[in-house]
Protein backbone atom coordinates (compact mmCIF):
# COMPACT_ATOMS: atom_id res chain seq x y z
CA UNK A 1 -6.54 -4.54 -79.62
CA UNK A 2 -4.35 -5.65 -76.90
CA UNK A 3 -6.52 -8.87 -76.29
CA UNK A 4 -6.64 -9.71 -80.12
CA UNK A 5 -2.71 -9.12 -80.71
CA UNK A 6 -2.05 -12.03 -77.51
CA UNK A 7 -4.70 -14.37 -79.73
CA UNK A 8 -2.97 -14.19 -82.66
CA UNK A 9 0.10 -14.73 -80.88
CA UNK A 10 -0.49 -17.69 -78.69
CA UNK A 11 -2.57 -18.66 -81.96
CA UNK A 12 1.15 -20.20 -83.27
CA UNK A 13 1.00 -22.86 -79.90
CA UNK A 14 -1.18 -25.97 -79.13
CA UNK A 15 -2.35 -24.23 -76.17
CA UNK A 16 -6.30 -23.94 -75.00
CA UNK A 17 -7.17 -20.63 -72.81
CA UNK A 18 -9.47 -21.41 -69.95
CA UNK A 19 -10.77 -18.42 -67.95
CA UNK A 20 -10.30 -18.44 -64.36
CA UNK A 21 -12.28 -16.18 -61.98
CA UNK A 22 -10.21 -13.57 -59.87
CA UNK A 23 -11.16 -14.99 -56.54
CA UNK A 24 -10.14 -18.48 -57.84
CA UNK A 25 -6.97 -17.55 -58.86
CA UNK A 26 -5.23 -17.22 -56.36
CA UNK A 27 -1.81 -18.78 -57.00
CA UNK A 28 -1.09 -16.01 -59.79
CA UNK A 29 -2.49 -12.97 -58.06
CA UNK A 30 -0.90 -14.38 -54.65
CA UNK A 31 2.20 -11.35 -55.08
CA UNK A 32 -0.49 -8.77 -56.14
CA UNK A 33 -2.72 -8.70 -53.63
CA UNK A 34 -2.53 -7.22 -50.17
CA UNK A 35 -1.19 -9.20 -47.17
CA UNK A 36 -4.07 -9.70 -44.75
CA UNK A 37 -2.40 -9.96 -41.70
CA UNK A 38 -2.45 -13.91 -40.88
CA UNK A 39 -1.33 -12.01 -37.09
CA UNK A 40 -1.01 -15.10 -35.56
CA UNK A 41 1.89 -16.38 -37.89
CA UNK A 42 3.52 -12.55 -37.89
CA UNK A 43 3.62 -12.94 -33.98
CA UNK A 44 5.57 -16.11 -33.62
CA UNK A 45 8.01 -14.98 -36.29
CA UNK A 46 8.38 -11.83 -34.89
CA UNK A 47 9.06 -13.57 -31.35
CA UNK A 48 11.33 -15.80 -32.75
CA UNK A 49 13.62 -12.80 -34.35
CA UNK A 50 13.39 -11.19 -30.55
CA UNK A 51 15.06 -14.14 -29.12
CA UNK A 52 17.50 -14.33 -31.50
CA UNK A 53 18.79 -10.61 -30.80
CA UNK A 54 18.17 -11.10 -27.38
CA UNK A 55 20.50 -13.84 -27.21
CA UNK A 56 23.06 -11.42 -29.41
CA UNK A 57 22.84 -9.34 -25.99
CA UNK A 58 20.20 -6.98 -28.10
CA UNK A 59 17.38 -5.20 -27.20
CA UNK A 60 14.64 -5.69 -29.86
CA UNK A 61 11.63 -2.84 -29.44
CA UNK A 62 8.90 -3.06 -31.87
CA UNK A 63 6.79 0.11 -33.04
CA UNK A 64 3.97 -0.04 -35.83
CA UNK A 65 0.60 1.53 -36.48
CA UNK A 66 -0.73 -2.13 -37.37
CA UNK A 67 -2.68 -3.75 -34.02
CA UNK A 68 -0.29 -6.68 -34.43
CA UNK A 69 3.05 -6.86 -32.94
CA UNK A 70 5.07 -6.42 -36.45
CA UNK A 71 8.77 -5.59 -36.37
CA UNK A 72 8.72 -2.44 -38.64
CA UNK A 73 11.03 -0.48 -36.89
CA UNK A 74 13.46 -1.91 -34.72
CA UNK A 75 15.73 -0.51 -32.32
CA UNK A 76 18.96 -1.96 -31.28
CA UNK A 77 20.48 -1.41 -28.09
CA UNK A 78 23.53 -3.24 -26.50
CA UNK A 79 24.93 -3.23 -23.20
CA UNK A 80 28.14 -5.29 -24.13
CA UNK A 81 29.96 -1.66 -24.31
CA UNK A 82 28.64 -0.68 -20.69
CA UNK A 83 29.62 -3.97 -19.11
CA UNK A 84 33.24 -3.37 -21.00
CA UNK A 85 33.62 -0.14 -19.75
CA UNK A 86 32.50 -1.18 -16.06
CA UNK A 87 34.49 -3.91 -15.88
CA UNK A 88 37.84 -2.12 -17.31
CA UNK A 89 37.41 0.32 -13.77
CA UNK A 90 37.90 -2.76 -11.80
CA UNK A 91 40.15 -5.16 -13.58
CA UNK A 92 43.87 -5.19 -12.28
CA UNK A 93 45.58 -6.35 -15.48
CA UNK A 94 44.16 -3.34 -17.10
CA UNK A 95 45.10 -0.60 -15.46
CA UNK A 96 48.69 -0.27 -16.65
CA UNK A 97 47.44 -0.10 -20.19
CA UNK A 98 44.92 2.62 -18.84
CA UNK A 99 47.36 4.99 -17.62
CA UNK A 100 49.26 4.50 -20.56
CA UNK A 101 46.40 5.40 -22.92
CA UNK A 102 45.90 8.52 -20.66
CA UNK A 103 49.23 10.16 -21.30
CA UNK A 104 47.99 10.73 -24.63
CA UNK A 105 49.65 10.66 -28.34
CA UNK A 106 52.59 8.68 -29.08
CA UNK A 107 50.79 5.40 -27.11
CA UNK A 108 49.38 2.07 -28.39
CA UNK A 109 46.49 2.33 -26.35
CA UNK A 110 43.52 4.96 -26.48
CA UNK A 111 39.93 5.90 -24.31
CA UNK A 112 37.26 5.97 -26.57
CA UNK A 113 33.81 6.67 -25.04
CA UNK A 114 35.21 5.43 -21.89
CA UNK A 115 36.26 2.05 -23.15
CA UNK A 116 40.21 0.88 -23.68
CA UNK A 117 41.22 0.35 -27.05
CA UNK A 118 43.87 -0.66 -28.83
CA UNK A 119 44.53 -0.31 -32.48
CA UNK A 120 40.94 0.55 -33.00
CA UNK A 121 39.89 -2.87 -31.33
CA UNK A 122 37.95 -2.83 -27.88
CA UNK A 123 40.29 -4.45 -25.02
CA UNK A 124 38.10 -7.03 -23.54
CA UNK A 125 39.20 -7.57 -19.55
CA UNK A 126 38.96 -10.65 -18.03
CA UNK A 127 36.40 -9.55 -15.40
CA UNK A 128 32.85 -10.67 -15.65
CA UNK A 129 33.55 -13.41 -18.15
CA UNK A 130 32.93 -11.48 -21.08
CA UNK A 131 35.61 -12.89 -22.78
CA UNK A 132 33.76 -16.25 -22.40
CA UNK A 133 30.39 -14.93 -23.89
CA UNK A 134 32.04 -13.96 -26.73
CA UNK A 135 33.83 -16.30 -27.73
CA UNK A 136 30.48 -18.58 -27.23
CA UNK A 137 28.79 -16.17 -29.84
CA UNK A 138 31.66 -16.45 -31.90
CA UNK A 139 31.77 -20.48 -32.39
CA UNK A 140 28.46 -22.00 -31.00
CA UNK A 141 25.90 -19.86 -32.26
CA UNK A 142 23.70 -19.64 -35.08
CA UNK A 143 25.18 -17.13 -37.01
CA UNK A 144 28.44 -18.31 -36.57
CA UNK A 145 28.22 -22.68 -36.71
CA UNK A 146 31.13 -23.69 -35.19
CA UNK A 147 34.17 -22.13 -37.24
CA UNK A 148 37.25 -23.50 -36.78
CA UNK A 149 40.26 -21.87 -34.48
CA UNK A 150 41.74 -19.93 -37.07
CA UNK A 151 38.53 -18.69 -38.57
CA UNK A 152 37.08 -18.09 -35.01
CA UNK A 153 40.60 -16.17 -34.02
CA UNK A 154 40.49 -13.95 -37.18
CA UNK A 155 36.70 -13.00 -36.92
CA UNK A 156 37.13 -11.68 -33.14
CA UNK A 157 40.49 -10.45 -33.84
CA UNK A 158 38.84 -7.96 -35.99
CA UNK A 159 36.98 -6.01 -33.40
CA UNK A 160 38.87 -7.23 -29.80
CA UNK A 161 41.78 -7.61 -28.33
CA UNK A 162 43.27 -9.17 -24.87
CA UNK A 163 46.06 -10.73 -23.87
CA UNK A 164 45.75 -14.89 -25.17
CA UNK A 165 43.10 -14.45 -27.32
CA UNK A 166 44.53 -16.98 -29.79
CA UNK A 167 45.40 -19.72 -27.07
CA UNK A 168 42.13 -19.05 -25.05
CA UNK A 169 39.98 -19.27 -28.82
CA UNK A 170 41.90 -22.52 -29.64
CA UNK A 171 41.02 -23.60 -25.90
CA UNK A 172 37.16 -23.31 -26.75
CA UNK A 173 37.23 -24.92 -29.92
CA UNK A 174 39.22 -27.68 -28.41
CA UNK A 175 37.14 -28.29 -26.11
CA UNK A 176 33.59 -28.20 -28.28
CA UNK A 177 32.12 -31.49 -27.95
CA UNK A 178 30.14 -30.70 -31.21
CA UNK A 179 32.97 -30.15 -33.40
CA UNK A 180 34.40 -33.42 -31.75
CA UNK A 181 31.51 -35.40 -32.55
CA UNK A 182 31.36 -34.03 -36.28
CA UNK A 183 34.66 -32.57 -37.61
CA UNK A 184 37.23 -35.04 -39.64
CA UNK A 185 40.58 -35.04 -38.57
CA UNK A 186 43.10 -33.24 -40.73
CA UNK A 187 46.23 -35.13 -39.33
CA UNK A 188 48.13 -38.34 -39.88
CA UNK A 189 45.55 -41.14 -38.92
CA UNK A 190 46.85 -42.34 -35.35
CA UNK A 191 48.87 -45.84 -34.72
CA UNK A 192 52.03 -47.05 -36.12
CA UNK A 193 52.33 -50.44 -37.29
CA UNK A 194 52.76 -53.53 -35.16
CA UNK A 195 53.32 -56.69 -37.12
CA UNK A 196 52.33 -60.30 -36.17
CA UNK A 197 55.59 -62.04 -34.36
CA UNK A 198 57.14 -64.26 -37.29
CA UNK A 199 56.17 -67.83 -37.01
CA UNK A 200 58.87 -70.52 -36.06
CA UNK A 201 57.59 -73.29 -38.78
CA UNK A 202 55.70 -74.26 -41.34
CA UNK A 203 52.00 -74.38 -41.04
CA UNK A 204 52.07 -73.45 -36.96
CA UNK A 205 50.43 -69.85 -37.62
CA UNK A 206 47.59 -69.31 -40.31
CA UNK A 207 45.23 -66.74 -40.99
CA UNK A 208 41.63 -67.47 -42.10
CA UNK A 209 38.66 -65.22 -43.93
CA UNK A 210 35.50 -65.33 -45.96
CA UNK A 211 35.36 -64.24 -49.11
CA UNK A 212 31.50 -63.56 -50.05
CA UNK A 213 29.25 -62.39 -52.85
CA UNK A 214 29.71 -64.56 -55.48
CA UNK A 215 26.95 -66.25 -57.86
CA UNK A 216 26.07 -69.28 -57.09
CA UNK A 217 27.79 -72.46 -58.17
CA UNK A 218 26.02 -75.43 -59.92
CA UNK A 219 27.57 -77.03 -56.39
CA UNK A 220 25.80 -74.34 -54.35
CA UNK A 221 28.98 -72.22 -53.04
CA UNK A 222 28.33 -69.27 -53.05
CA UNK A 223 31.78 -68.04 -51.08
CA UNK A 224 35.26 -68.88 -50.65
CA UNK A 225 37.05 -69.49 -47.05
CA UNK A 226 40.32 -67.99 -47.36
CA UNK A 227 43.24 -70.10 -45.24
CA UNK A 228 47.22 -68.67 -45.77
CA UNK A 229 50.16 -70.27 -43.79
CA UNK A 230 51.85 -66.98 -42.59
CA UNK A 231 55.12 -68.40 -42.63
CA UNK A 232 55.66 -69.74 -46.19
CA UNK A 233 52.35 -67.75 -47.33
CA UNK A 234 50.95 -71.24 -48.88
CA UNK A 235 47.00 -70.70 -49.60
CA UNK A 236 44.12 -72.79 -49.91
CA UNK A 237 41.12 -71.53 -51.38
CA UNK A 238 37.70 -74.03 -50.32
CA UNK A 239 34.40 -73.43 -51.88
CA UNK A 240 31.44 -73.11 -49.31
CA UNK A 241 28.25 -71.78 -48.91
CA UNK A 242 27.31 -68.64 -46.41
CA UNK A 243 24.84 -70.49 -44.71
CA UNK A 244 27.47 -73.16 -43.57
CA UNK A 245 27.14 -73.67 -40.04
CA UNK A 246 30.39 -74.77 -37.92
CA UNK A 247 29.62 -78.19 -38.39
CA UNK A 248 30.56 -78.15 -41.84
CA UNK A 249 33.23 -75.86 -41.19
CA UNK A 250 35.21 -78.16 -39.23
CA UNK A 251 34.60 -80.77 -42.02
CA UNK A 252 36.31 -78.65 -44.20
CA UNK A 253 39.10 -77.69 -41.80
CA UNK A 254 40.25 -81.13 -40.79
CA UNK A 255 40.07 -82.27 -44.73
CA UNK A 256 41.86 -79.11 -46.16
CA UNK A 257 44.34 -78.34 -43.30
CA UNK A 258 44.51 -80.33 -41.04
CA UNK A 259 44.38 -83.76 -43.54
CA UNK A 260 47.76 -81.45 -45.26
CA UNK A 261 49.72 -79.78 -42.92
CA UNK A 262 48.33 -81.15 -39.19
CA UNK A 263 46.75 -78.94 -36.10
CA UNK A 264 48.42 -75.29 -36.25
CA UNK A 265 49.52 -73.07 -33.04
CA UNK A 266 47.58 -70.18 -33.51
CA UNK A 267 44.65 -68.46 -36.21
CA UNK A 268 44.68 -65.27 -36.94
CA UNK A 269 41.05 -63.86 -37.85
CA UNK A 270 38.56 -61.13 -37.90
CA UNK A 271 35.43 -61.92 -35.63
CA UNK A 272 33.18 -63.34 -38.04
CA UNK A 273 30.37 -64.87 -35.83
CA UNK A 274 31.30 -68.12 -37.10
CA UNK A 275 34.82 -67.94 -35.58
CA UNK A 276 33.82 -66.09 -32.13
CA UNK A 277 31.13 -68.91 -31.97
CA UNK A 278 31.19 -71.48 -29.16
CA UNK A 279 31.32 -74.39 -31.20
CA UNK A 280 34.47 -72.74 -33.12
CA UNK A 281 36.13 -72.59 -29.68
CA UNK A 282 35.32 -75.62 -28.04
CA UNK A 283 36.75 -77.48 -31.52
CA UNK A 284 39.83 -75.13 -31.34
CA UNK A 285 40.58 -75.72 -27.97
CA UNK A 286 40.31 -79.41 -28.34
CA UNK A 287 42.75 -79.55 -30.67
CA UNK A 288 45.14 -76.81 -28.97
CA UNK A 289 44.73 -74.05 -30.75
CA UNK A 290 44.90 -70.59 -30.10
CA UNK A 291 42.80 -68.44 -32.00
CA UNK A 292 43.56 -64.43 -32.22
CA UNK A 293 40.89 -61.79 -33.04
CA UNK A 294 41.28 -58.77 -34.82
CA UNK A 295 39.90 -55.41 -32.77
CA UNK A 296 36.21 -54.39 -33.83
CA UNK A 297 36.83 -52.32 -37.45
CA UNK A 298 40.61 -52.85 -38.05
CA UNK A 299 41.08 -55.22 -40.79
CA UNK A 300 44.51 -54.20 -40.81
CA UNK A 301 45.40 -56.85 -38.11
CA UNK A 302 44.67 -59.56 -40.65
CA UNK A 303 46.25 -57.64 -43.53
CA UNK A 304 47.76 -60.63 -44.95
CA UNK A 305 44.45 -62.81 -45.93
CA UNK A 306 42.47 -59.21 -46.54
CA UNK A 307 45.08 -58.27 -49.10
CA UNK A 308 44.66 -62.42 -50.54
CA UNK A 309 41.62 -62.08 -51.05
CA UNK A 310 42.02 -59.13 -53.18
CA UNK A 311 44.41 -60.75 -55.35
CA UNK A 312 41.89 -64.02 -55.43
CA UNK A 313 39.32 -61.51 -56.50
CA UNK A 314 41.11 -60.39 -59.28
CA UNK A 315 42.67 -63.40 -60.54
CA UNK A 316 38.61 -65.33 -60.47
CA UNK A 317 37.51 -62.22 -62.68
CA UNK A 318 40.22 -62.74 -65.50
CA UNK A 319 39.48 -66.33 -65.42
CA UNK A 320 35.63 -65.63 -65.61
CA UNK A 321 36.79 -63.16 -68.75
CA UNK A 322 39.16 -65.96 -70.58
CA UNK A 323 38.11 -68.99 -69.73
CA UNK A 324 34.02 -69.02 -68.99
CA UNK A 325 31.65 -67.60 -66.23
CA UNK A 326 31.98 -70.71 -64.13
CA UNK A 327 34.13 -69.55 -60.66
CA UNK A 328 34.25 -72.81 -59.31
CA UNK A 329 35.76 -74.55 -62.14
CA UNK A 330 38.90 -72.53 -62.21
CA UNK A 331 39.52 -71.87 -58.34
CA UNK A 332 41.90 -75.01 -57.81
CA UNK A 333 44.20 -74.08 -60.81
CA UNK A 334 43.99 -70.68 -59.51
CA UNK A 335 45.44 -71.78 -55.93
CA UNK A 336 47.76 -73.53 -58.09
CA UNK A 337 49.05 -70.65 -59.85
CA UNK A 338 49.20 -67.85 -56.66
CA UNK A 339 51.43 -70.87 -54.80
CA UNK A 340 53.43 -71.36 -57.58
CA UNK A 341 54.19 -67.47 -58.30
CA UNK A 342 56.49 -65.32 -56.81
CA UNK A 343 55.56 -63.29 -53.28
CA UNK A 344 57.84 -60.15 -52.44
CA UNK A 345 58.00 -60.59 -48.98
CA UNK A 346 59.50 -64.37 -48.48
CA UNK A 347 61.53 -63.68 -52.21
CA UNK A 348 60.36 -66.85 -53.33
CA UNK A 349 57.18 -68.66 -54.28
CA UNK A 350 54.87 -70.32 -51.74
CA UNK A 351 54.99 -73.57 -52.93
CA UNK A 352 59.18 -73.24 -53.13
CA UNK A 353 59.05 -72.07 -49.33
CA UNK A 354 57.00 -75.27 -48.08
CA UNK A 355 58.57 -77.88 -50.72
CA UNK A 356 62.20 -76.52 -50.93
CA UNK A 357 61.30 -76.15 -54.97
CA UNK A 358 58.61 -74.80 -57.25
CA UNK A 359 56.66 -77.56 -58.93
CA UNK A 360 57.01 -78.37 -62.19
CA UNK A 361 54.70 -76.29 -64.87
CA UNK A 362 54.80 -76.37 -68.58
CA UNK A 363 57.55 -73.70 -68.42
CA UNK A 364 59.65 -75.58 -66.51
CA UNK A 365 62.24 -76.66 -69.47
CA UNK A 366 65.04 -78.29 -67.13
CA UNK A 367 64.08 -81.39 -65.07
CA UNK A 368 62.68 -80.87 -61.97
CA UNK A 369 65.50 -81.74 -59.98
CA UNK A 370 67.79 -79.17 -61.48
CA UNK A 371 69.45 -77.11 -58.88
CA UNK A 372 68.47 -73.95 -61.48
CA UNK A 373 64.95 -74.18 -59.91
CA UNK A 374 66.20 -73.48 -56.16
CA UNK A 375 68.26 -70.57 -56.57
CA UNK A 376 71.35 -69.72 -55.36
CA UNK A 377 70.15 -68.66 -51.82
CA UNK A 378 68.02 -71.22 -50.95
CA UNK A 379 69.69 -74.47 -49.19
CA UNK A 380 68.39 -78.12 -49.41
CA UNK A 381 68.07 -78.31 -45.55
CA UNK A 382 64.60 -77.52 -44.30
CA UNK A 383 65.89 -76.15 -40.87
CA UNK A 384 68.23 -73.37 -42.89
CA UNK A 385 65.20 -72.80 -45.54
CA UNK A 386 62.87 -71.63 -42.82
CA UNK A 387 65.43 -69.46 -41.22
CA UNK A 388 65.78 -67.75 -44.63
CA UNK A 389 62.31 -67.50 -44.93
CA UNK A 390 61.93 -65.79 -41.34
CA UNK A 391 64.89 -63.29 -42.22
CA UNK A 392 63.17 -62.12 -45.39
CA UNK A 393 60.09 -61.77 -43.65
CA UNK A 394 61.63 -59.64 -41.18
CA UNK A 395 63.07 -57.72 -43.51
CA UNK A 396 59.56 -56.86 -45.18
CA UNK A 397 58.24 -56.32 -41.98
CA UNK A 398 60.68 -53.45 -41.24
CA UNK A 399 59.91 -52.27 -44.68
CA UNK A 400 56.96 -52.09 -44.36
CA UNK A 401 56.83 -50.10 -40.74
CA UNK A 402 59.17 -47.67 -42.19
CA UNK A 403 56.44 -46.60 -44.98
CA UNK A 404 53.67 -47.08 -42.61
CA UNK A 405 54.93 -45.25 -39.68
CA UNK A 406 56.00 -42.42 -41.68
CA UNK A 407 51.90 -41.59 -42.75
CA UNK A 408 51.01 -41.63 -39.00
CA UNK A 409 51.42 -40.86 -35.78
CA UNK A 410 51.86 -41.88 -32.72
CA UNK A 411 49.07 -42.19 -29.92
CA UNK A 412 48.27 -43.30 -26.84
CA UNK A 413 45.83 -42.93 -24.35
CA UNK A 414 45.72 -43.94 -20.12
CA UNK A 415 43.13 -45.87 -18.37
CA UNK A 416 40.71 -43.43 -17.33
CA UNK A 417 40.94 -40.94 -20.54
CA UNK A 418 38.18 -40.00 -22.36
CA UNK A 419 37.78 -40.57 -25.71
CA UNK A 420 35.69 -40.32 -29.11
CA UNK A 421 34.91 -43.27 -31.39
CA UNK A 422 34.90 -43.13 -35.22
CA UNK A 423 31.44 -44.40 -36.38
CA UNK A 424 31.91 -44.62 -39.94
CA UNK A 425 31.99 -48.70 -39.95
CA UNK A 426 29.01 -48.22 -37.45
CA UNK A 427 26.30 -49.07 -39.94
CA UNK A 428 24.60 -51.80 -37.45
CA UNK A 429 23.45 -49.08 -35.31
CA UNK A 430 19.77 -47.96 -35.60
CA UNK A 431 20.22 -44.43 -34.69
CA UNK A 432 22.66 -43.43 -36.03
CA UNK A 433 21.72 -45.00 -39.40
CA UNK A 434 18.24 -42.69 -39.00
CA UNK A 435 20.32 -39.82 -39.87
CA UNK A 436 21.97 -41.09 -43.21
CA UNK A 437 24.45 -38.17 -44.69
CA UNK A 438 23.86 -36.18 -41.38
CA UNK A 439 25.31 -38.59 -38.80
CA UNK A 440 28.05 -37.69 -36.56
CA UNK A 441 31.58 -39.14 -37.89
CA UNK A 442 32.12 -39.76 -34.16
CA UNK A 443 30.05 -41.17 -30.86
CA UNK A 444 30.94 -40.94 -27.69
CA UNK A 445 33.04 -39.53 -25.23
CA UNK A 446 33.67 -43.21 -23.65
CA UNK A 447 35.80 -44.06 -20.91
CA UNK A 448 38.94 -46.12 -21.47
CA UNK A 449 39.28 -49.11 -18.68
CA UNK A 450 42.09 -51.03 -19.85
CA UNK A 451 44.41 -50.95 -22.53
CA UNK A 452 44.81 -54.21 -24.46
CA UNK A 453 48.39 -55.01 -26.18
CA UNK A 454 50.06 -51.83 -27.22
CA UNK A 455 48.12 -49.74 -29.69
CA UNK A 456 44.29 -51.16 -28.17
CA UNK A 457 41.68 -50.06 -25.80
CA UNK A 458 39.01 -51.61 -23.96
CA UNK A 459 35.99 -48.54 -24.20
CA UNK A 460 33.37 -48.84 -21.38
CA UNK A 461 30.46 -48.81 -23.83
CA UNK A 462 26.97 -47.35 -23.70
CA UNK A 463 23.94 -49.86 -24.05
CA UNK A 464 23.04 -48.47 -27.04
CA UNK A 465 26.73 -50.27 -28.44
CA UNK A 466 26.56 -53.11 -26.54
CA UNK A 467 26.43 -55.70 -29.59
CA UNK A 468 30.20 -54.25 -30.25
CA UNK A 469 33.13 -56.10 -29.47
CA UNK A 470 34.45 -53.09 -26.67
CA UNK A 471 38.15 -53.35 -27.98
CA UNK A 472 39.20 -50.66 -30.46
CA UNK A 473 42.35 -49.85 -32.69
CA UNK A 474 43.62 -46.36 -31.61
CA UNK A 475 43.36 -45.08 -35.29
CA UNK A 476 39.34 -45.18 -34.84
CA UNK A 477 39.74 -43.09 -31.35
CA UNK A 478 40.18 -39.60 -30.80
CA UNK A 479 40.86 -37.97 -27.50
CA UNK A 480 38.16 -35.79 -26.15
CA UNK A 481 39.95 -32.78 -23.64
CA UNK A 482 37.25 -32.74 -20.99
CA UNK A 483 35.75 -35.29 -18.88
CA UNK A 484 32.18 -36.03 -19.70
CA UNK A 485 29.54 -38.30 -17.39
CA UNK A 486 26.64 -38.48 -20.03
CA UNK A 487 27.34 -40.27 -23.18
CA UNK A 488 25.82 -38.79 -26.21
């Protein structure tokens, strides 16, 4: 009856029953049957649970019927109370509190079993390192993964007690190279701002990037070199490919720059192999130039021309939405248009700033030679325009510091320090990329061996790093406590 009522039941479904011997089935009499031993498999996992309450300082005894070595009973025995109490007879420190806890009621202290206690917590002396081994059980083990101080300080404050404990437990964590290597940082990033000295004239000090990724032009650019004046904050935008080698990037330099505005003092830039290339140098030091690089992963050195290309990012897409999907075809009235506008740190427009007046646009109802379009605080005379430009800028500047500095911190490090390096830019490097969502956030310790203007470092790098530039901002280092010769 039982049989027929699951036919007509499973009659309702599209199902077809198949019988399947007893012996063959094994997948859905697996929980029913009778564990056969498999000893082999029982003995390493019962070794491996031996070793782990060994290392607890626990003796693991074993007692079953069964000819294999299974754990069915298991007896626990400790010696961490007998090496207490021994070591309580002989440490110094202790012994007032001993006396104390013999005089009986009316004391802080106790004798229970032999050992010192106080407020029900065990007293742990200094003797023998014990303190040591447990506060290594407490953080480094498995059953405990590296808490942090607090968490480490409340769990032991539980059950022990001795005089430090929260200094010595912030000590160890400190000093865990692990939780170095892996924990974020929970404070103000490090390094306050240091701006680029003001340039003295127009055109002498210009910053330069790449702008990439975009389709390809009936032309064949592909990406956009990025060159702003830092004084006046004039910007030319000049289509190129990615492939362009520095042949044709000194084409484009002499007709764009130095055709307009002649042979500039300095360039600031990130190092783009293009500009730490020989060819780049030997051209720039023919014509007299000094070029500056950014440190290895701090973008922030070039803020100026990271922060244009932003803005030329932005203002390509809304063309590209209003005017059709062709980049190229709007990029000159788009350097047209950022020159022409207003920039916050000079109080003026770019184009006002190199020209002593905006240029003309179909706004501009007055004539062009109205004194309306120069504003009242801007003078004819070039010399006095540039020196308002510079105060502005240092203005901004200070501005600027005062938000900045106020979100960080300061930090420095001495030649000879030890120090970790944040690896989150690190994609380039092979093993570290094997791990994916499991790598480190930080590599190292390294060794600092010079310190380059005031908030850099020259790292003495392993071999493994040795296609980094070995010059770092401070806000990607992180100071490790103790000295260390092998380099993870």
């Amino acid at each position: 009856m039982r049989q027929r009522r699951w036919v007509e039941f499973l009659g309702d479904y599209e199902v077809a029953i198949q019988y399947t011997p007893g012996k063959a089935n094994v997948v859905a009499d697996a929980l029913s049957r009778k564990y056969s031993g498999q000893g082999n498999w029982i003995e390493a996992h019962d070794e491996r649970l031996r070793r782990d309450w060994e290392s607890l300082g626990l003796e693991c005894v074993a007692r079953g019927e069964s000819s294999v070595a299974r754990l069915n009973w298991i007896e626990m025995q400790s010696d961490l109370c007998d090496r207490i109490w021994e070591a309580t007879r002989v440490d110094a420190e202790f012994q007032p509190f001993v006396e104390e806890a013999l005089k009986g009621e009316g004391s802080a202290w106790e004798m229970v079993d032999g050992i010192l206690r106080k407020g029900g917590r065990i007293c742990v002396p200094q003797f023998g390192k014990l303190r040591e081994e447990l506060m290594f059980e407490a953080h480094f083990t498995k059953y405990s993964i590296h808490p942090g101080s607090t968490k480490m300080y409340l769990d032991l404050k539980k059950s022990y007690w001795w005089l430090g404990m929260k200094q010595d437990v912030a000590l160890c964590v400190s000093r865990c190279q692990t939780c170095a290597l892996v924990k974020a940082e929970c404070q103000k990033p490090g390094g306050f701002l240091k701006p680029l000295p003001i340039p003295e004239w127009k055109f002498d000090d210009i910053s330069m990037d790449f702008v990439q990724g975009f389709p390809r032009s009936q032309q064949g650019n592909d990406a956009i070199w990025v060159i702003v004046d830092r004084l006046t904050k004039v910007a030319h935008f000049i289509p190129n490919r990615k492939e362009d080698g520095v042949e044709k990037l000194v084409e484009l330099y002499v007709r764009n720059i130095v055709r307009l505005h002649g042979i500039p003092k300095s360039i600031v830039s990130d190092r783009d192999g293009r500009f730490t290339s020989k060819d780049w140098r030997l051209v720039q030091k023919s014509l007299g130039t000094k070029l500056k690089f950014s440190t290895a992963f701090h973008p922030q050195t070039d803020g100026q021309t990271e922060r244009m290309n932003r803005t030329l990012e932005d203002m390509l897409r809304m063309c590209t939405l209003d005017f059709g999907k062709k980049w190229e075809d709007h990029l000159f009235m788009v350097e047209f248009a950022y020159n022409n506008s207003y920039q916050a740190s000079i109080k003026m427009a770019p184009y006002e700033a190199l020209y002593g007046r905006r240029c003309r646009t179909l706004m501009s109802w007055t004539e062009a030679g109205d004194t309306k379009l120069l504003g009242k605080e801007v003078v004819a005379d070039a010399s006095e325009l540039v020196q308002t430009i510079q105060e502005r800028m240092k203005v901004a500047q200070d501005r600027q510091s005062k938000y900045f500095n106020a979100r960080h911190r300061h930090v420095e490090f001495a030649v000879g320090d030890w120090v970790y390096l944040k690896i989150k830019p690190f994609k380039g490097v092979s093993r570290i990329r094997r791990l994916k969502k499991l790598s480190p956030r930080f590599l190292g310790p390294f060794k600092v061996i010079e310190r380059v203007g005031e908030a850099a470092y020259r790292l003495a790098l392993s071999t493994e790093l040795s296609g980094l530039h070995d010059v770092f901002h401070v806000s990607v280092l992180r100071k490790a406590l103790l000295e260390a010769s092998v380099v993870i």
